[in-house]
Protein backbone atom coordinates (compact mmCIF):
# COMPACT_ATOMS: atom_id res chain seq x y z
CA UNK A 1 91.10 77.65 57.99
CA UNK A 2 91.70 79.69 61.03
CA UNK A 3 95.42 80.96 62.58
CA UNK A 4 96.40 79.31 65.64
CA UNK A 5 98.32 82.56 65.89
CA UNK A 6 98.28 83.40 69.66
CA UNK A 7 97.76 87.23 70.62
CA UNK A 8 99.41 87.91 73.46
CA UNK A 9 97.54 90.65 75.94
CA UNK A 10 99.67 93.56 76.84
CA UNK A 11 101.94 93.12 80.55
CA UNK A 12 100.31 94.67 83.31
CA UNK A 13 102.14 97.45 84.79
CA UNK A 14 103.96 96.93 88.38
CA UNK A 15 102.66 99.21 90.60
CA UNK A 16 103.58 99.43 94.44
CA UNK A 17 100.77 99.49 96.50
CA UNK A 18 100.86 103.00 97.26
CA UNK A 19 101.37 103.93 93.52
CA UNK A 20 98.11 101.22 92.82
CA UNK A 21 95.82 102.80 95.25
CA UNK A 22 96.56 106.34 94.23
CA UNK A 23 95.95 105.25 90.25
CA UNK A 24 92.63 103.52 91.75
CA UNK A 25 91.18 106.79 93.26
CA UNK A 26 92.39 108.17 90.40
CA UNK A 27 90.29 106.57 88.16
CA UNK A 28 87.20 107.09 89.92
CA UNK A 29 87.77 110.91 90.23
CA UNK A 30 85.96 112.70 87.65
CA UNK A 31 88.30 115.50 87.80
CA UNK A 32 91.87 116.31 87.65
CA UNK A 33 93.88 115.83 90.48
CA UNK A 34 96.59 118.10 92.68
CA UNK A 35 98.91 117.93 95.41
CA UNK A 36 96.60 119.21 98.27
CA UNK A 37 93.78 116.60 97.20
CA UNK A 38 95.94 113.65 97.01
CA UNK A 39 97.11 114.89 100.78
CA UNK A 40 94.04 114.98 102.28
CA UNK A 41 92.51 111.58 100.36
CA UNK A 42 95.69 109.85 101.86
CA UNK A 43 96.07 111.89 104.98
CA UNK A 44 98.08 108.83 106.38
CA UNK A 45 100.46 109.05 104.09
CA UNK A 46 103.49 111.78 104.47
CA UNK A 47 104.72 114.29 101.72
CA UNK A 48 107.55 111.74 100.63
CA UNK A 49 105.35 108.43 100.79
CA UNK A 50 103.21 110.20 98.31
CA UNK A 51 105.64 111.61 96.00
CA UNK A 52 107.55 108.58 95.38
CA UNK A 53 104.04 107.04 94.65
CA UNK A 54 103.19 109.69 91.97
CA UNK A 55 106.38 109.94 90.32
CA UNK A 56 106.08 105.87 89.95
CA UNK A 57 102.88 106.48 87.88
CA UNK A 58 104.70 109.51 86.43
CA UNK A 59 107.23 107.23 85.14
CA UNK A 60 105.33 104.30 84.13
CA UNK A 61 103.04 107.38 82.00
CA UNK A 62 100.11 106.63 83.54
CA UNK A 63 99.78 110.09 84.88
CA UNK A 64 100.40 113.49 83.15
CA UNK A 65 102.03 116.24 85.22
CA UNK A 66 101.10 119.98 84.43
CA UNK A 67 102.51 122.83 85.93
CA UNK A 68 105.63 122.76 88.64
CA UNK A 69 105.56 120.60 91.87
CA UNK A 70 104.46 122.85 94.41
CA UNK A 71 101.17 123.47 92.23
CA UNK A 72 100.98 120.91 89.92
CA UNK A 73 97.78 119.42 88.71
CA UNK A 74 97.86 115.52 87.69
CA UNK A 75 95.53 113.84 84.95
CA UNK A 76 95.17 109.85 83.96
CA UNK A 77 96.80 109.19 80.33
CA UNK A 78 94.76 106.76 78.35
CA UNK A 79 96.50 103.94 80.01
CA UNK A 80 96.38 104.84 82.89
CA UNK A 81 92.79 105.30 82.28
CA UNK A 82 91.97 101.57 80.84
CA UNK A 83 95.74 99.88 81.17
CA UNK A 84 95.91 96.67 83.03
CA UNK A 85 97.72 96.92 86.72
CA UNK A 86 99.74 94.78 88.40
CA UNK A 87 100.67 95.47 92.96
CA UNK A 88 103.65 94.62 93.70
């Protein structure tokens, strides 16, 4: 007899739209990411616009943070990798 048990799929993270485009990139870059690159692939985009996006995906740990801010070097957690996404 099967289980009408219902598995629920995990929530998608809220991203803004910033913060979702920026994980997007992200996931199609084969390489670990830094300041200077994310400035020039979002040259539209100032310094603060760009750190509020990263410290959203910072928070929401689906990006890793090595080294200090001025030189820091950013890589995709496994979420962040494969998680489901939700713009805000």
């Amino acid at each position: 007899m099967k289980s009408n048990k219902i598995t629920a799929k995990p929530r998608a993270v809220t991203l803004g739209c910033l913060a979702a485009q920026l994980l997007g990139h992200t996931r199609t870059a084969t390489h670990t990411l830094t300041a200077r690159y994310v400035s020039t692939a979002f040259p539209t985009f100032n310094a603060q616009e760009l750190s509020n996006a990263i410290g959203e995906l910072l928070d929401k740990e689906l990006l890793t943070q090595k080294g200090s801010d001025d030189k820091a070097t950013y890589s995709l957690t496994d979420y962040g990798r494969s998680g489901r996404v939700s713009v805000a």
